[in-house]
C-alpha atoms as a PDB file:
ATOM      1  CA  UNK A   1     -90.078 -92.382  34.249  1.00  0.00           C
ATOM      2  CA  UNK A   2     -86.673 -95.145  34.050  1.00  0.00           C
ATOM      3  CA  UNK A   3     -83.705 -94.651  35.517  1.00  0.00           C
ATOM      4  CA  UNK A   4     -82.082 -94.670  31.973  1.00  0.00           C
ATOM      5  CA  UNK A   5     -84.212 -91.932  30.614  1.00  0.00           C
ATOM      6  CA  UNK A   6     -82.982 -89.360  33.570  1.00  0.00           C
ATOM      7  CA  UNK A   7     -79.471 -90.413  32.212  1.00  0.00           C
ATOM      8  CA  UNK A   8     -80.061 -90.136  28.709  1.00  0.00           C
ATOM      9  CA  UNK A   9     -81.216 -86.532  29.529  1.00  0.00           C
ATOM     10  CA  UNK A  10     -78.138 -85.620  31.581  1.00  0.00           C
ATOM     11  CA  UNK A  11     -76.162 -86.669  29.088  1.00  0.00           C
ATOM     12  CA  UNK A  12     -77.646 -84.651  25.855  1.00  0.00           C
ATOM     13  CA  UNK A  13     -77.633 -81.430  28.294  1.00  0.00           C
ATOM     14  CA  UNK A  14     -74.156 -81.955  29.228  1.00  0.00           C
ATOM     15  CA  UNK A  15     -72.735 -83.112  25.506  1.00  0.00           C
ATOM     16  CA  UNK A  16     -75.549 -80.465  23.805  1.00  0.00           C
ATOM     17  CA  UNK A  17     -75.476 -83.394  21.320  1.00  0.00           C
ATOM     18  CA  UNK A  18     -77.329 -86.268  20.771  1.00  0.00           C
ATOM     19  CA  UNK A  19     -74.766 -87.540  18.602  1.00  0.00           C
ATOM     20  CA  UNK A  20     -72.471 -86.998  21.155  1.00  0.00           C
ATOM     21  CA  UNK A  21     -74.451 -87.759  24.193  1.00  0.00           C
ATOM     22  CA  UNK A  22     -74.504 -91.289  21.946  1.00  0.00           C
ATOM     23  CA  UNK A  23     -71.344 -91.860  22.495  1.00  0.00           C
ATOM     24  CA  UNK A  24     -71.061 -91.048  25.806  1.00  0.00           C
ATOM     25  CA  UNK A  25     -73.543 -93.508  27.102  1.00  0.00           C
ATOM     26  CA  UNK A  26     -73.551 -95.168  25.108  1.00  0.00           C
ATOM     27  CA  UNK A  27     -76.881 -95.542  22.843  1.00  0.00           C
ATOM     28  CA  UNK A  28     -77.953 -95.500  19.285  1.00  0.00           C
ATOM     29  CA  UNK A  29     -78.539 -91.855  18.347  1.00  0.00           C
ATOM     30  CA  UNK A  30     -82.352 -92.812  18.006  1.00  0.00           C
ATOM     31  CA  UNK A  31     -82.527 -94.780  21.317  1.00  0.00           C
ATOM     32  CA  UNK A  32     -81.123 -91.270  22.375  1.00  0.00           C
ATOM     33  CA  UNK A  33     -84.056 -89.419  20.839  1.00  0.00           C
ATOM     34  CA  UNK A  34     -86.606 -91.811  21.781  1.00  0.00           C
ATOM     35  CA  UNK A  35     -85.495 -91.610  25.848  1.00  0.00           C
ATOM     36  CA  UNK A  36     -85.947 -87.475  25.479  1.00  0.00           C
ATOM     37  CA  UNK A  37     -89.379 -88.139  23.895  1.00  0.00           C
ATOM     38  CA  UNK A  38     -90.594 -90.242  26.243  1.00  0.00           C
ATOM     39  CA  UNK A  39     -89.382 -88.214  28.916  1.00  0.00           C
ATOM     40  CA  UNK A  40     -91.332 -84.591  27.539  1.00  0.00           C
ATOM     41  CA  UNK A  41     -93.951 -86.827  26.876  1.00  0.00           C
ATOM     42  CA  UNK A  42     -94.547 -88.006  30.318  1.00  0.00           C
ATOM     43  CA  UNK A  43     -93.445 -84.562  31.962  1.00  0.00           C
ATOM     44  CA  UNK A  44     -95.751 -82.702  29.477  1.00  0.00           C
ATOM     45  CA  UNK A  45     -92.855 -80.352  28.919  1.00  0.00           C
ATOM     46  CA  UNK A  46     -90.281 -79.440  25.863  1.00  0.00           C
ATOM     47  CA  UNK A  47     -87.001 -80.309  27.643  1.00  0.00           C
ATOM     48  CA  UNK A  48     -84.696 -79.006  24.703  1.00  0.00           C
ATOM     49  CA  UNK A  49     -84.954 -76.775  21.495  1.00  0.00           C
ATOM     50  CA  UNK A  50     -83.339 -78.388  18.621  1.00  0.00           C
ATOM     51  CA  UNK A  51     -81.248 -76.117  16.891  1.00  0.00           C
ATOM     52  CA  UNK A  52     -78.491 -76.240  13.869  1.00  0.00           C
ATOM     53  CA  UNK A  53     -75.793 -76.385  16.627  1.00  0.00           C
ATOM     54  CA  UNK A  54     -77.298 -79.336  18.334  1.00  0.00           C
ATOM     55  CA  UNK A  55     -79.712 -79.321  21.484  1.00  0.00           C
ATOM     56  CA  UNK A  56     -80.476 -76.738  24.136  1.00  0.00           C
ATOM     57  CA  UNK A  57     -81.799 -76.789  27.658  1.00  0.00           C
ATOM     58  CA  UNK A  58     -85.159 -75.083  27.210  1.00  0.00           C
ATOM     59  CA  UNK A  59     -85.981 -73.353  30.960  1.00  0.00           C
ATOM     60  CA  UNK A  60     -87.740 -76.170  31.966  1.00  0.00           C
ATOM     61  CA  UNK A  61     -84.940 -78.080  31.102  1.00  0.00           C
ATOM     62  CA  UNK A  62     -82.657 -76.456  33.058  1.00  0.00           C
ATOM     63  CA  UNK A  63     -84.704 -76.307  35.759  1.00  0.00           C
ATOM     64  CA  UNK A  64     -84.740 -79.979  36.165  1.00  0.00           C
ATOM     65  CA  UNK A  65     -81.966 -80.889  35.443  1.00  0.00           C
ATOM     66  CA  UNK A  66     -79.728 -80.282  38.888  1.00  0.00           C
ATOM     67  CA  UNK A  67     -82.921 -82.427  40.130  1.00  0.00           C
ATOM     68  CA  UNK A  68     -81.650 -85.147  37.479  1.00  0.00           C
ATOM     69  CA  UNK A  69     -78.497 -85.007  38.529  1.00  0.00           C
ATOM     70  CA  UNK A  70     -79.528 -85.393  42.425  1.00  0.00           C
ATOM     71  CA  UNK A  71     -81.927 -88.555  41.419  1.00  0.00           C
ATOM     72  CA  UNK A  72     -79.035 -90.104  39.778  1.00  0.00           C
ATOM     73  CA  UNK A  73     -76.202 -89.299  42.263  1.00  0.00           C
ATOM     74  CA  UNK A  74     -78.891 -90.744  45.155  1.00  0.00           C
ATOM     75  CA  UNK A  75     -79.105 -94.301  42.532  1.00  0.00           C
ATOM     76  CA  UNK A  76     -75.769 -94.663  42.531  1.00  0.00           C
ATOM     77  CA  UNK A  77     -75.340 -94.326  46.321  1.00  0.00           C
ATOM     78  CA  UNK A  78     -78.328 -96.292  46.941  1.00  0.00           C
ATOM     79  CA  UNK A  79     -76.795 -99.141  44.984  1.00  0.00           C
ATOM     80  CA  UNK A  80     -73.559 -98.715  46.407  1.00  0.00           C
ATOM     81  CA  UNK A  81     -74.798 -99.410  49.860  1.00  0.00           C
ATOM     82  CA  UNK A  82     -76.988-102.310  49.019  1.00  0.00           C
ATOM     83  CA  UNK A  83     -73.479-103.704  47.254  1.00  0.00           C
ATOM     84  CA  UNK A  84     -72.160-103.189  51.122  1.00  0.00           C
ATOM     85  CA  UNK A  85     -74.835-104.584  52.955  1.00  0.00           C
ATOM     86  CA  UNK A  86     -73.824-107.218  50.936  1.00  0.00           C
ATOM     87  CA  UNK A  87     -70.360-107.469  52.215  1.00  0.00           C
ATOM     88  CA  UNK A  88     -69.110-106.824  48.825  1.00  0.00           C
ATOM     89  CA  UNK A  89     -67.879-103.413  48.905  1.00  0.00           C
ATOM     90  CA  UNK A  90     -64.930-102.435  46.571  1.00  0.00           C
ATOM     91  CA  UNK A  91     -63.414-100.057  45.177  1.00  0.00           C
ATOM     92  CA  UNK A  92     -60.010 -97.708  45.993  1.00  0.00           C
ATOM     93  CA  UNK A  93     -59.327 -95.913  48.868  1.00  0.00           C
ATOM     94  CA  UNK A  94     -56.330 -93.103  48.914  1.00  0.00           C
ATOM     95  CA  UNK A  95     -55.716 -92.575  52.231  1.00  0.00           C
ATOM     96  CA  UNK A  96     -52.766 -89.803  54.024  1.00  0.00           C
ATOM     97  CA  UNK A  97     -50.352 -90.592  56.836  1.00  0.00           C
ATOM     98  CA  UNK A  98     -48.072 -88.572  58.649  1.00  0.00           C
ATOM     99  CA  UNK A  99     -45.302 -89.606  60.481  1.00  0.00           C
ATOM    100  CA  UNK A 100     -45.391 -92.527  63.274  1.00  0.00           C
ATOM    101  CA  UNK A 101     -48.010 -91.436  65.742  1.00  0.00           C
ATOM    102  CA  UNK A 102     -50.965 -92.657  63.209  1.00  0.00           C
ATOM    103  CA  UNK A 103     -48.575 -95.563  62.586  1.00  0.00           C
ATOM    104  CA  UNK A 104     -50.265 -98.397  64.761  1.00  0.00           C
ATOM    105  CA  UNK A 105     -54.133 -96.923  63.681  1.00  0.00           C
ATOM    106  CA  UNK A 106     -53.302 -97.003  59.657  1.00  0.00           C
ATOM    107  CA  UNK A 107     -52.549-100.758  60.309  1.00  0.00           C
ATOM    108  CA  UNK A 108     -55.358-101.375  61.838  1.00  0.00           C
ATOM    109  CA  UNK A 109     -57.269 -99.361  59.670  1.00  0.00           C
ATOM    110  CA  UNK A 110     -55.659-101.711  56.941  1.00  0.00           C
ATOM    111  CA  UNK A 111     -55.873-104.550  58.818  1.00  0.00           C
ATOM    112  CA  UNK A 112     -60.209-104.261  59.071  1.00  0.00           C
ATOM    113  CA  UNK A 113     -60.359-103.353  55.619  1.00  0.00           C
ATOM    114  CA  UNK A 114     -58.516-105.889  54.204  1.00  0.00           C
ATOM    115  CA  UNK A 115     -60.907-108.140  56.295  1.00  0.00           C
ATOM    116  CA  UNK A 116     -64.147-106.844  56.232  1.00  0.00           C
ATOM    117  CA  UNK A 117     -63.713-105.685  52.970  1.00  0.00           C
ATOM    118  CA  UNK A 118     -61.420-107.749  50.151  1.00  0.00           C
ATOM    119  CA  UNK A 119     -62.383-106.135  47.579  1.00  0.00           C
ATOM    120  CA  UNK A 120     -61.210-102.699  48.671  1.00  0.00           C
ATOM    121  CA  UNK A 121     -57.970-101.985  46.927  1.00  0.00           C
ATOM    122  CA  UNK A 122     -55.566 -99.210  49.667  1.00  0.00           C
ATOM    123  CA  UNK A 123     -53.135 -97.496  48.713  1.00  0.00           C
ATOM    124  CA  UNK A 124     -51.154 -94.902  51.498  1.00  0.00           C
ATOM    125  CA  UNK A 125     -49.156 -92.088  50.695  1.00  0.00           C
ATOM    126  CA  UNK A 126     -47.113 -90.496  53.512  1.00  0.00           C
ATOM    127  CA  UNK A 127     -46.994 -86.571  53.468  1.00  0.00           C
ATOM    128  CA  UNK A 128     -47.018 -83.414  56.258  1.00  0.00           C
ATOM    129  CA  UNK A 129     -49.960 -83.178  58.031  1.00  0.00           C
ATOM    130  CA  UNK A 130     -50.692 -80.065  55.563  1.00  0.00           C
ATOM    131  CA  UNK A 131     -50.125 -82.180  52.252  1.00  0.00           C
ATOM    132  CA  UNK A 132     -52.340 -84.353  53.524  1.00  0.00           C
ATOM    133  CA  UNK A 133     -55.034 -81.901  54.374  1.00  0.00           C
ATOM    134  CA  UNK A 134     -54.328 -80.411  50.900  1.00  0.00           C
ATOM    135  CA  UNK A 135     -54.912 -83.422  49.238  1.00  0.00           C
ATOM    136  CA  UNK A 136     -58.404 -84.365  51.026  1.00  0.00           C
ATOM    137  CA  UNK A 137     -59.927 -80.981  50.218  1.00  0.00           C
ATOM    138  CA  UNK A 138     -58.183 -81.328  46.435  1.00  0.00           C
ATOM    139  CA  UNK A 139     -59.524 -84.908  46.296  1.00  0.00           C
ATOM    140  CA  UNK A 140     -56.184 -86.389  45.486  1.00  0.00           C
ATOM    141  CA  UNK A 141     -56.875 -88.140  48.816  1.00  0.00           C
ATOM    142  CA  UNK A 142     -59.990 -89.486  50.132  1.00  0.00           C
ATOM    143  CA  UNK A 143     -59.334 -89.241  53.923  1.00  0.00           C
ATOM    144  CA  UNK A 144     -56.070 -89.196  55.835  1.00  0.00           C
ATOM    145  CA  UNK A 145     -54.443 -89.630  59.364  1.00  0.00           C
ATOM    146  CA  UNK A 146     -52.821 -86.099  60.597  1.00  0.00           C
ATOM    147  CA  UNK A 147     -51.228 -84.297  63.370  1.00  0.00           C
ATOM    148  CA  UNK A 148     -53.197 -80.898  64.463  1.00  0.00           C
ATOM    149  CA  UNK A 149     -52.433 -78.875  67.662  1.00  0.00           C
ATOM    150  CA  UNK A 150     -55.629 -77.050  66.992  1.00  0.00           C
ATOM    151  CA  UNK A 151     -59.548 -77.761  66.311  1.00  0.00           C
ATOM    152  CA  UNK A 152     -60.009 -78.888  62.662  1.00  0.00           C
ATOM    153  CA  UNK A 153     -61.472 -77.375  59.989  1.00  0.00           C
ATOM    154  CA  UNK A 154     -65.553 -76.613  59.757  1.00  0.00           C
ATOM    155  CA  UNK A 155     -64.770 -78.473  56.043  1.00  0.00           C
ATOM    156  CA  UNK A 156     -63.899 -81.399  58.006  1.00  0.00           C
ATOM    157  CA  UNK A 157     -65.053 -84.625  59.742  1.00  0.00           C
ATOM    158  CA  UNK A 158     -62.346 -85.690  62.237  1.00  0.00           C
ATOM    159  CA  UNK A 159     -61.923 -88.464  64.448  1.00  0.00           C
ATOM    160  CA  UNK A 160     -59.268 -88.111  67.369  1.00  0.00           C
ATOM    161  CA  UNK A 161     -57.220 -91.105  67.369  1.00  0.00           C
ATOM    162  CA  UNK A 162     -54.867 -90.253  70.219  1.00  0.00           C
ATOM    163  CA  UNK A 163     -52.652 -87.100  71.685  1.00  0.00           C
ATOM    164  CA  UNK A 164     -49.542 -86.693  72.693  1.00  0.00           C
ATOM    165  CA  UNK A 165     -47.152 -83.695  73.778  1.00  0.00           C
ATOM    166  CA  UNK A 166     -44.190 -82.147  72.107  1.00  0.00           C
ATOM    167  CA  UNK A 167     -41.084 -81.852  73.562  1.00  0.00           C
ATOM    168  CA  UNK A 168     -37.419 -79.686  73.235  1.00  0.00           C
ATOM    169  CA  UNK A 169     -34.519 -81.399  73.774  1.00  0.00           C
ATOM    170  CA  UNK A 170     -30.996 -80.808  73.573  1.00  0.00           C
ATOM    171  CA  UNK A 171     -27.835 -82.529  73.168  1.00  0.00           C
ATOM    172  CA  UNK A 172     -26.558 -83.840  77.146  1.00  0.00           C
ATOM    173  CA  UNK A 173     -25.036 -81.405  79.099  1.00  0.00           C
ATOM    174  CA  UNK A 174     -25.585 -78.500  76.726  1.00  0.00           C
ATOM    175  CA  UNK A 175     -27.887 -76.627  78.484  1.00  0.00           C
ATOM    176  CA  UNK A 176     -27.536 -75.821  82.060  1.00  0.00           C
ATOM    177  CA  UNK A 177     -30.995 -77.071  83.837  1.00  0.00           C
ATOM    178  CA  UNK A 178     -30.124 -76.118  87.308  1.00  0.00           C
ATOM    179  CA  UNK A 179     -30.997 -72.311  85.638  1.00  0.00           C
ATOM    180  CA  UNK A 180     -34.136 -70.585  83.894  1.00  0.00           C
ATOM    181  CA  UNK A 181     -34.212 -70.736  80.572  1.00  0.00           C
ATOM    182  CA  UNK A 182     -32.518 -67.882  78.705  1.00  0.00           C
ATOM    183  CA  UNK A 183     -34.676 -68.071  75.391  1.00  0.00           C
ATOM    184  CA  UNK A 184     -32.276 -65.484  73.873  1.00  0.00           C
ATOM    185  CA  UNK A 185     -29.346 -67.381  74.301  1.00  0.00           C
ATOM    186  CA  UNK A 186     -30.669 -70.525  72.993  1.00  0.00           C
ATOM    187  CA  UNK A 187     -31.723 -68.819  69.795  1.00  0.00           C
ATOM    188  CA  UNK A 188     -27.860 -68.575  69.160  1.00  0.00           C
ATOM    189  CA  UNK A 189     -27.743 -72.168  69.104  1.00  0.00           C
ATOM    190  CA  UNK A 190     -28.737 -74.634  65.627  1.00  0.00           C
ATOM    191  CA  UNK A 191     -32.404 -75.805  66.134  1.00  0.00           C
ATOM    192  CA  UNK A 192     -33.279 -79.010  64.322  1.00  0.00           C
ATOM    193  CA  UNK A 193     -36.951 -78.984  63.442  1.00  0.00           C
ATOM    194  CA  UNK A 194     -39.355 -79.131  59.844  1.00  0.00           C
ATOM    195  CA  UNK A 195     -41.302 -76.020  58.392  1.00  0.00           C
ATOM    196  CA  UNK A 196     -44.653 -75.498  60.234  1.00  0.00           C
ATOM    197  CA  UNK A 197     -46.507 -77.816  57.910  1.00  0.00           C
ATOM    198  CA  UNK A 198     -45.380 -80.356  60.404  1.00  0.00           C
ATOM    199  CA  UNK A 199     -46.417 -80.702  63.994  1.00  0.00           C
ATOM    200  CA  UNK A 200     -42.995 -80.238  65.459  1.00  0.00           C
ATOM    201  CA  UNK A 201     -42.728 -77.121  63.266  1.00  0.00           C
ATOM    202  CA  UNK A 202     -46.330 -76.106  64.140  1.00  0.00           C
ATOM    203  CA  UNK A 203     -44.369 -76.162  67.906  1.00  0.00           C
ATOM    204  CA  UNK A 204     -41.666 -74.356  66.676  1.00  0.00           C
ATOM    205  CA  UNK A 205     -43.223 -71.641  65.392  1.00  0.00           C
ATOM    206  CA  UNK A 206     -45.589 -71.571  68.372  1.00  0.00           C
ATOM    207  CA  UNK A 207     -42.673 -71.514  70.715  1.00  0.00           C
ATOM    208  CA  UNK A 208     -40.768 -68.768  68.642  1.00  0.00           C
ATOM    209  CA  UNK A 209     -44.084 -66.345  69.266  1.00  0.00           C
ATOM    210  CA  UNK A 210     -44.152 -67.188  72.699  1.00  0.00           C
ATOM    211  CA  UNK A 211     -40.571 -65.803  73.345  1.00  0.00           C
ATOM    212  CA  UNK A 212     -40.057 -63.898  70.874  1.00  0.00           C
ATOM    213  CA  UNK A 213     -36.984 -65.450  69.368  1.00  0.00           C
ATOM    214  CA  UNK A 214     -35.974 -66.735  65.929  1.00  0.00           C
ATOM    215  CA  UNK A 215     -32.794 -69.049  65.877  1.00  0.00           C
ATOM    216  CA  UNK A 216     -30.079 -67.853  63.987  1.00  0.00           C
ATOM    217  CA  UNK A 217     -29.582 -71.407  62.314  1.00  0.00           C
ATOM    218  CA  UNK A 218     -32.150 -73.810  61.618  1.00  0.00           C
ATOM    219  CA  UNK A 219     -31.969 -77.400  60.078  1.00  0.00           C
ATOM    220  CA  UNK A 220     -35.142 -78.380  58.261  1.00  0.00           C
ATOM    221  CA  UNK A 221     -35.890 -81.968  58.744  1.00  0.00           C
ATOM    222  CA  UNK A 222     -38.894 -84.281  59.121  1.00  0.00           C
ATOM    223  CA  UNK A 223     -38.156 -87.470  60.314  1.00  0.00           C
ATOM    224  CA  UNK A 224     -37.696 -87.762  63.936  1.00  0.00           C
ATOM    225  CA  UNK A 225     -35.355 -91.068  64.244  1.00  0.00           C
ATOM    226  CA  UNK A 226     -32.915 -88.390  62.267  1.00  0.00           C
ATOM    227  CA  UNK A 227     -33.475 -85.339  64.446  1.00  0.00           C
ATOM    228  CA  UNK A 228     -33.132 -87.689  67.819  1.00  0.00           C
ATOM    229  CA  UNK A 229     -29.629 -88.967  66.271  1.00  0.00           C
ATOM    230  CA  UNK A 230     -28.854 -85.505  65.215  1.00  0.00           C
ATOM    231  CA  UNK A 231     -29.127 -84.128  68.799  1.00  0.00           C
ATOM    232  CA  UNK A 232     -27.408 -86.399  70.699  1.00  0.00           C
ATOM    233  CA  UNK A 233     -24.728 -86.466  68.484  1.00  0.00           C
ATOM    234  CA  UNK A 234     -24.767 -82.596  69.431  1.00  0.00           C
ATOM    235  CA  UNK A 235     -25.841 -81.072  65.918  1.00  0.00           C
ATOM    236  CA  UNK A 236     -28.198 -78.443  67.962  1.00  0.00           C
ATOM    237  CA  UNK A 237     -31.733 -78.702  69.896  1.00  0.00           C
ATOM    238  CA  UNK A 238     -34.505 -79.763  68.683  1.00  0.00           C
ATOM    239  CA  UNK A 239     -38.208 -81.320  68.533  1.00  0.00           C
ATOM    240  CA  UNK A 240     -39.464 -85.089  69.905  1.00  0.00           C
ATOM    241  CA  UNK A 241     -42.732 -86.303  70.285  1.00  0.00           C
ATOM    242  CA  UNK A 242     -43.410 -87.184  74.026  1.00  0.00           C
ATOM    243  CA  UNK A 243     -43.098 -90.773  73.505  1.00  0.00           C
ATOM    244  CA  UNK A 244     -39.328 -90.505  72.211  1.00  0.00           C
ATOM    245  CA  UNK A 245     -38.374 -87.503  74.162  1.00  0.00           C
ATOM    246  CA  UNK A 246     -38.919 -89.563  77.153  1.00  0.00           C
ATOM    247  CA  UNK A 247     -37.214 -92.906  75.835  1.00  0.00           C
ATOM    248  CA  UNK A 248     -34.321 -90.975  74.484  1.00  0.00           C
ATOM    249  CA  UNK A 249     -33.837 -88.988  78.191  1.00  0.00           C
ATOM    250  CA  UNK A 250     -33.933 -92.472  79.317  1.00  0.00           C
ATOM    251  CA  UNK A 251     -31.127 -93.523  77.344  1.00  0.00           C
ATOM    252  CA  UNK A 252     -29.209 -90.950  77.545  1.00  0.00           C
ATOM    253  CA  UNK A 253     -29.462 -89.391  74.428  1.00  0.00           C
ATOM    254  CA  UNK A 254     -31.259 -86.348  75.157  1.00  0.00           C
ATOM    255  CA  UNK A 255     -32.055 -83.525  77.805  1.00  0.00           C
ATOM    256  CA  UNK A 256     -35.919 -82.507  77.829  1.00  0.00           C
ATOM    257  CA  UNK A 257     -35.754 -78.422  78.204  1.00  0.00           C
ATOM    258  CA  UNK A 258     -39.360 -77.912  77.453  1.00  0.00           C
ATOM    259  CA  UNK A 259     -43.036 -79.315  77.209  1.00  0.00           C
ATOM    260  CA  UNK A 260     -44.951 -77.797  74.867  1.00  0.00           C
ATOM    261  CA  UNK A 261     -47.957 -76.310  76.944  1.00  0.00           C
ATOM    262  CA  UNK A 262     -50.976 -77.851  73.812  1.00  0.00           C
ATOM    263  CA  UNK A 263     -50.766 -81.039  73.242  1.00  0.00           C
ATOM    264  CA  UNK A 264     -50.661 -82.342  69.336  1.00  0.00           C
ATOM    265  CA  UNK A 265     -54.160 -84.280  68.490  1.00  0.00           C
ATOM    266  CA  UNK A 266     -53.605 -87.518  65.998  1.00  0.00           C
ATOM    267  CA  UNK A 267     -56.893 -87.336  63.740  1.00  0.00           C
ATOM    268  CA  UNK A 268     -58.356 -89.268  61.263  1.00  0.00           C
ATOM    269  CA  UNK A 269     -60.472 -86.780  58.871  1.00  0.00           C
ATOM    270  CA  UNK A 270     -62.206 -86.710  55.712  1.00  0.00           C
ATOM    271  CA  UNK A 271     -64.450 -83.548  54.190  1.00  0.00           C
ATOM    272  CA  UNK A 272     -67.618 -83.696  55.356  1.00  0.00           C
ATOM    273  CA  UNK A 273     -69.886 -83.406  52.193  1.00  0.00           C
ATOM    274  CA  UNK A 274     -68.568 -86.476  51.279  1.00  0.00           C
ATOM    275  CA  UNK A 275     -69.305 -88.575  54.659  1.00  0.00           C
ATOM    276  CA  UNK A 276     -71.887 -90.688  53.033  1.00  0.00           C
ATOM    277  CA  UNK A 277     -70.229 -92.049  50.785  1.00  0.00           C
ATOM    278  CA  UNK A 278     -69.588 -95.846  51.196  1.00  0.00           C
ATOM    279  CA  UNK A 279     -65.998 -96.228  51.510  1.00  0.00           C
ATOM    280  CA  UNK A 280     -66.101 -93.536  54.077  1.00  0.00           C
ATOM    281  CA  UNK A 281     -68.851 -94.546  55.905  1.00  0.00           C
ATOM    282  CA  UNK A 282     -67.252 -98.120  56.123  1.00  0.00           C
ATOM    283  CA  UNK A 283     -63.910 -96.451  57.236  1.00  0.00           C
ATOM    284  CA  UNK A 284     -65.333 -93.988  60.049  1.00  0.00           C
ATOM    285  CA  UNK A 285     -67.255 -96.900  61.080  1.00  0.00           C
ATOM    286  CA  UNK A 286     -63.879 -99.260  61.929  1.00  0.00           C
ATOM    287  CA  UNK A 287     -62.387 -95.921  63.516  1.00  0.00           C
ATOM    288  CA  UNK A 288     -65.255 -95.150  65.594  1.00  0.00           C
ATOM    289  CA  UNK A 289     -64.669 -98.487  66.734  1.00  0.00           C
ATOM    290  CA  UNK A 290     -61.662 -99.049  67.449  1.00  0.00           C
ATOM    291  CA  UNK A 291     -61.392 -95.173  69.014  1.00  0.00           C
ATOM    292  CA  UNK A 292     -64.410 -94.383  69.816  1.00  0.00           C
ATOM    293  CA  UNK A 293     -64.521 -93.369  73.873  1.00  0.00           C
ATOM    294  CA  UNK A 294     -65.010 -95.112  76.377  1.00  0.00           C
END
């Protein structure tokens, strides 16, 4: 039995039509007929009943045909690879990214592609960690970078990339640091931070539970150069990732209150029944190593 027969017969149970399935494939309508022929004929079993609506999946039929559609699924892949053993993969990869921490590992993701691969085409769309994870599991996306405080998803394969912690800051000399904390009191202040799709508002929220406060005012923004220039022009307290926190406190800018007690995970992740394909196996391959441990 071809190849080209086990598509033929995909395509008539899927159109119900051989006029149609003609079209899809496309064949002559008797080319059509003479693939499902061969293919009872060999099989030694009536694969359709032709009827005045068109053709029907007998029970055999439909038994086989998920195996059809396995055979052909494992061709395709099976060429695919051979194409990258080749070195000539291509194709187009929609990839996620969220904020700066996966800034310097989405270039070099680019970067290996574009160089191992030339005929890959990339395109990045930048999104909240939970966009991002939206669009992998809606296949909008084929894989993204994101920022997760806790363990990923069983739907997931995920690479950790880095860490880093979370701090609150506030403008200079807002807060006196000489005392405890008074958690109550700074809910009366503005807090600058996203919604909890984001990491920062992931440790907002987190932070909220943990004292049991909810600020009276809160300004919603993602984009931490703007919430660092925001606080120490006094606006309110807010969220930095370690790296800034600790370069702004440097400068000047900012006091650091708090450390978030988890620290935020950078991932690379893409759903797992979808790992072998080649694109993804190509990309979790330059991940693993350039991250891999050790």
């Amino acid at each position: 039995m071809e190849i080209y027969q086990l598509r033929t017969f995909v395509a008539v149970a899927r159109e119900g039509s051989i006029t149609r399935a003609a079209e899809e494939i496309p064949l002559s309508q008797p080319a059509v007929s003479a693939h499902i022929k061969a293919m009872e004929e060999t099989l030694g079993l009536i694969l359709f009943e032709r009827t005045s609506r068109g053709m029907r999946l007998t029970r055999a039929g439909q038994q086989l045909l998920d195996k059809a559609e396995q055979t052909l699924a494992a061709h395709k892949a099976l060429l695919q690879e051979a194409v990258q053993i080749k070195g000539q993969l291509s194709g187009k990869i929609r990839l996620g990214a969220c904020g700066s921490a996966s800034a310097d590992a989405l270039s070099q993701l680019i970067l290996e592609l574009s160089t191992q691969y030339p005929n890959v085409d990339v395109t990045v769309h930048h999104s909240a960690s939970q966009d991002i994870l939206n669009g992998i599991r809606q296949n909008t996306l084929d894989a993204g970078f994101y920022n997760e405080a806790h363990a990923p998803a069983e739907d997931l394969t995920a690479l950790e990339i880095s860490r880093f912690y979370i701090y609150l800051v506030a403008p200079p000399g807002l807060v006196d640091r000489t005392a405890p904390l008074d958690w109550q009191a700074l809910a009366e202040l503005p807090w600058i931070c996203p919604d909890s799709q984001a990491c920062c508002g992931q440790a907002a929220e987190d932070l909220f539970l943990r004292y049991n406060i909810r600020p009276k005012h809160r300004i919603s923004i993602d984009r931490e150069p703007i919430t660092r220039a925001l606080i120490a022009k006094g606006t309110g307290l807010g969220f930095l990732h370690s790296d800034t926190a600790q370069d702004a406190a440097l400068c000047g800018d900012v006091d650091v209150l708090y450390e978030m007690q988890r620290p935020t995970r950078v991932l690379f992740a893409s759903l797992t029944n979808r790992a072998q394909e080649p694109l993804l196996k190509a990309m979790t391959a330059i991940i693993e190593g350039l991250y891999a441990p050790g």
